[in-house]
Protein backbone atom coordinates (compact mmCIF):
# COMPACT_ATOMS: atom_id res chain seq x y z
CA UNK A 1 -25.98 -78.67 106.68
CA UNK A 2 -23.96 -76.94 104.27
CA UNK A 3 -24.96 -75.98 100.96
CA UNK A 4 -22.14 -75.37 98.13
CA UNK A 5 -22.12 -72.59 96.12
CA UNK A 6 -22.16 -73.46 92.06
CA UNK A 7 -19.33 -71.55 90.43
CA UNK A 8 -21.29 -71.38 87.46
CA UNK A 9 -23.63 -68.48 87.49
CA UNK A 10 -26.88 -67.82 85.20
CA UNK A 11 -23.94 -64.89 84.39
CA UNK A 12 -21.47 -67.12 83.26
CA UNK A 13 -24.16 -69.13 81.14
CA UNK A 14 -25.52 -66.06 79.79
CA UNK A 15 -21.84 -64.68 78.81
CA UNK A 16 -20.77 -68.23 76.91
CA UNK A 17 -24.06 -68.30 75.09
CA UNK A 18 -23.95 -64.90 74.01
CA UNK A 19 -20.11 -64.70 73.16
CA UNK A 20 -20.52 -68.59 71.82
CA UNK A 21 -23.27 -67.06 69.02
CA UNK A 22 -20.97 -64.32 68.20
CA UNK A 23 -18.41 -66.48 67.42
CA UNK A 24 -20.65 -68.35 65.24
CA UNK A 25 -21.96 -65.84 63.30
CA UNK A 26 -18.78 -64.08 62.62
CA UNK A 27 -17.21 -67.72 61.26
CA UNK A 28 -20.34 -68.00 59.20
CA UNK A 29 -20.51 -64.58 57.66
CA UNK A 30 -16.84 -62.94 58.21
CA UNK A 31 -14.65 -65.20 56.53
CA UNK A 32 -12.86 -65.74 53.06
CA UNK A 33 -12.91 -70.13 52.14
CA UNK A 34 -9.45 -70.86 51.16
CA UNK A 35 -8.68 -73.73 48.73
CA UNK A 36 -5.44 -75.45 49.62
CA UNK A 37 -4.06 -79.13 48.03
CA UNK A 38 -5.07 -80.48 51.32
CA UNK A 39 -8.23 -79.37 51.84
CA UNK A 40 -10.40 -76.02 52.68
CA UNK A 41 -9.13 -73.46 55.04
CA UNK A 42 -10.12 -69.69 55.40
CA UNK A 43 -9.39 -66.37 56.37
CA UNK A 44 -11.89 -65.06 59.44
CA UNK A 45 -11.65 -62.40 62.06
CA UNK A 46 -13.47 -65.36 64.18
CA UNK A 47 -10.12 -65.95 65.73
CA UNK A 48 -9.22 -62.82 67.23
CA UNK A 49 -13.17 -62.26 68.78
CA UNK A 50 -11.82 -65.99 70.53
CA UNK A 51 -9.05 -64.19 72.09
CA UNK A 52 -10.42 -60.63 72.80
CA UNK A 53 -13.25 -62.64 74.77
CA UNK A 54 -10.66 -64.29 77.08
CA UNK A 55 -9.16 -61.20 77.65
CA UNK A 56 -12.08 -59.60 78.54
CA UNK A 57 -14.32 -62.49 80.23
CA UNK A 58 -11.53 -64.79 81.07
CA UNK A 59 -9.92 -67.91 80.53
CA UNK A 60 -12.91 -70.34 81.27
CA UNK A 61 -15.61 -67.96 79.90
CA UNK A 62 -13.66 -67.54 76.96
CA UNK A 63 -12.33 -70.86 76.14
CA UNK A 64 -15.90 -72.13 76.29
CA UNK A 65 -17.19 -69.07 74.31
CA UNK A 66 -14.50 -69.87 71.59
CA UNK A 67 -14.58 -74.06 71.61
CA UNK A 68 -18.34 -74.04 71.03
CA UNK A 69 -19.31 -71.43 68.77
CA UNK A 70 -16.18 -72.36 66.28
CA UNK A 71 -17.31 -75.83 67.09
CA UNK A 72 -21.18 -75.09 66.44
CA UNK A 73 -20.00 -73.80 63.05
CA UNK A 74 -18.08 -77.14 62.13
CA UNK A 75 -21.16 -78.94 62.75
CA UNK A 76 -23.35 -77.00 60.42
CA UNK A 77 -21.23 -76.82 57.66
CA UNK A 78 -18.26 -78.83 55.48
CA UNK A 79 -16.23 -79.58 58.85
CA UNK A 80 -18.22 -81.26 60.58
CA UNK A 81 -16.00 -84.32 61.37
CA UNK A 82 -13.85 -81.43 62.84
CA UNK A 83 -16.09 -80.42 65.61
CA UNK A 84 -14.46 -82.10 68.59
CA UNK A 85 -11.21 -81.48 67.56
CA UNK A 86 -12.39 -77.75 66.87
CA UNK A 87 -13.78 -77.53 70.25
CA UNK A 88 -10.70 -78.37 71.86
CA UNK A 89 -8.56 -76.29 69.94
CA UNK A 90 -10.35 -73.08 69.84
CA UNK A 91 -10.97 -73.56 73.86
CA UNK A 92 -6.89 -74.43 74.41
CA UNK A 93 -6.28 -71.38 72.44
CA UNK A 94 -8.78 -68.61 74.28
CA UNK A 95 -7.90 -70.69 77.61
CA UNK A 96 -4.23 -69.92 77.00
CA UNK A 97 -4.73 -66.65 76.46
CA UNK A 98 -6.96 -65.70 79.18
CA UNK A 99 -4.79 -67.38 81.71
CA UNK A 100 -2.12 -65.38 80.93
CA UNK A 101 -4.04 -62.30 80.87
CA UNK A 102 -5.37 -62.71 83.69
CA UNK A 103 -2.06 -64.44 85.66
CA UNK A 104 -0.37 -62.00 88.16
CA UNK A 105 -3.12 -60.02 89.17
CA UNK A 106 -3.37 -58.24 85.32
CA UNK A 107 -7.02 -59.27 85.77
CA UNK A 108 -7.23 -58.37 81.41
CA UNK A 109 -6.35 -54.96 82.56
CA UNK A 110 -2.62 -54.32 80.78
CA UNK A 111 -2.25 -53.88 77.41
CA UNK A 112 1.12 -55.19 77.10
CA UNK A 113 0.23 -58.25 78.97
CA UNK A 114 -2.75 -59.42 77.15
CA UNK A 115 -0.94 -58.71 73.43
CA UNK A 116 1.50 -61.22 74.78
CA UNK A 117 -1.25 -63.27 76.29
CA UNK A 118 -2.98 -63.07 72.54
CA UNK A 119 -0.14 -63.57 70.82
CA UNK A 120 0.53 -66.93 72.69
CA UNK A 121 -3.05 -68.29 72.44
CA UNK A 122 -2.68 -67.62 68.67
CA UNK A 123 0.71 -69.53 68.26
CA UNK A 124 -1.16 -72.59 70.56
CA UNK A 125 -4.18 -72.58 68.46
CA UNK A 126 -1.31 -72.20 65.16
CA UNK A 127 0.34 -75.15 66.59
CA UNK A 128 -2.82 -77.34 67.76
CA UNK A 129 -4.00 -76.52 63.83
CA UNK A 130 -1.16 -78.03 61.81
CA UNK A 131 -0.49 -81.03 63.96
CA UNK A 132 -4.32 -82.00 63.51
CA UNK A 133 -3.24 -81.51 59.37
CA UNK A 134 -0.41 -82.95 59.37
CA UNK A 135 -1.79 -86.18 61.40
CA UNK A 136 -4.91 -85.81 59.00
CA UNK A 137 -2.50 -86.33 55.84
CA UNK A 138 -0.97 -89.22 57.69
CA UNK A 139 -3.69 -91.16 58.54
CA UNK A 140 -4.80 -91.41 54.90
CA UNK A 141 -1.38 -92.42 53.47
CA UNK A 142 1.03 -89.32 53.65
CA UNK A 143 4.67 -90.17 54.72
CA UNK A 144 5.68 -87.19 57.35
CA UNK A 145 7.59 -84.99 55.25
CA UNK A 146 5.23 -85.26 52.69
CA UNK A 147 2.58 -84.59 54.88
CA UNK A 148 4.68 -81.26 56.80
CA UNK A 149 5.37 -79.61 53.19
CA UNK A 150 1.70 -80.56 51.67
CA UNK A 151 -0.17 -78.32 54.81
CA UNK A 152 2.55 -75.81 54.35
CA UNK A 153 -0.63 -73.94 52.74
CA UNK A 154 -2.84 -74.39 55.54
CA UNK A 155 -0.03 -73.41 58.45
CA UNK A 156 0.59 -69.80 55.86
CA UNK A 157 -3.49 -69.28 56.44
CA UNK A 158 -3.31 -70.09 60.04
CA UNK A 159 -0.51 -67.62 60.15
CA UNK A 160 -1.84 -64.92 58.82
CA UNK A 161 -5.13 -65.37 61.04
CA UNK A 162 -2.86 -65.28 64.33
CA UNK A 163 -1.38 -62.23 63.35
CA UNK A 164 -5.17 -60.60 62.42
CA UNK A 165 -6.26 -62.16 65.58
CA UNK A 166 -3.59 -61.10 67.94
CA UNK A 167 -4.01 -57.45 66.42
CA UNK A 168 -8.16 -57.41 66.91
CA UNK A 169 -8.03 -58.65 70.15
CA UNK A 170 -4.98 -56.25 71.52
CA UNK A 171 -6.65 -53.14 69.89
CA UNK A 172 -10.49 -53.79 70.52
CA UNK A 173 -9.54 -54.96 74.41
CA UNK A 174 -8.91 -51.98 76.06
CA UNK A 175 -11.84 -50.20 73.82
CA UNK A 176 -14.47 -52.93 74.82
CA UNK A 177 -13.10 -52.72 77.91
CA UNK A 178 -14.01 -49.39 79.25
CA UNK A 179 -17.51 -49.55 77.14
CA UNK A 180 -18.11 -52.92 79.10
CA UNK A 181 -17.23 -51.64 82.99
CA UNK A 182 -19.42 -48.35 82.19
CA UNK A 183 -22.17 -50.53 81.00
CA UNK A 184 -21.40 -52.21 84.25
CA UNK A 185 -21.20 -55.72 82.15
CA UNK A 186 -17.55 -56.40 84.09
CA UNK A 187 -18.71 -56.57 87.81
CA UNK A 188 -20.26 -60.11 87.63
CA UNK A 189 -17.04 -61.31 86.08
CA UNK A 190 -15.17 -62.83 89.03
CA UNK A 191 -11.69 -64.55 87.49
């Protein structure tokens, strides 16, 4: 008889849980509530933690790590009818950007690589953001340029985060990086 190995480790339930709670507590305490016509946004370094932990842990690691402690935060505060959609956007985005730090054999290892690989999980999650606004403004009466120009607001915050994001991640990868294989943290992460 044959027995299957699980692809999920105690590791890889260790590494969500732990990066999950990090991104938790840095929504909960690192962040600056935005009031826009359409609603609250804010400014949080949450974001680029979502994509430095893809580059480091990759994409599934990561996109968990990211969809569940943004989405954990949702659910104990004034978003909480965002959590699902939280989840999935905050996963998409570390997802995307793992997969293309980690495509081609980079493994997270080059630095040009994963800025791109940041950059493009931070447009993604940009994108994934104001379509769910947009549609939100919609669904309770907004025609759709109405709607596009109202969450211009929100999609100027988002912005701003990428950029932040895409900037933590790139310069805190290669840092955490080194700190992480010495600690020898990095040799249970098989891609």
């Amino acid at each position: 008889m044959f027995v299957k190995k699980s692809r999920i480790t105690v590791y890889d339930m260790a590494v969500v849980g732990l990066l999950a709670a990090m991104v938790f507590v840095s929504t909960m305490f690192l962040r600056i509530p935005i009031t826009t016509p359409t609603g609250p946004t804010q400014l949080k370094i949450a974001n680029g933690l979502c994509l430095l932990f893809a580059i480091l842990f990759g994409k599934w690691r990561g996109g968990l790590a990211a969809g569940l402690g943004s989405m954990f935060f949702d659910l104990f505060s004034e978003y909480i009818q965002s959590a699902p959609t939280t989840f999935v956007n905050f996963f998409i985005m570390a997802f995307v950007c793992g997969l293309i730090a980690y495509g081609g054999g980079a493994q997270g290892k080059n630095p040009k690589r994963n800025t791109l690989a940041a950059a493009a999980g931070a447009f993604t999650y940009t994108t994934l953001y104001y379509t769910k606004q947009v549609i939100g403004s919609m669904l309770v009466g907004s025609a759709f340029v109405p709607a596009l120009l109202a969450n211009v607001p929100k999609l100027i915050t988002s912005c701003i985060n990428a950029v932040f994001a895409v900037v933590i991640a790139s310069l805190l990868a290669p840092i955490l990086r080194r700190e992480l294989a010495k600690a020898g943290v990095l040799r249970h992460v098989d891609k």
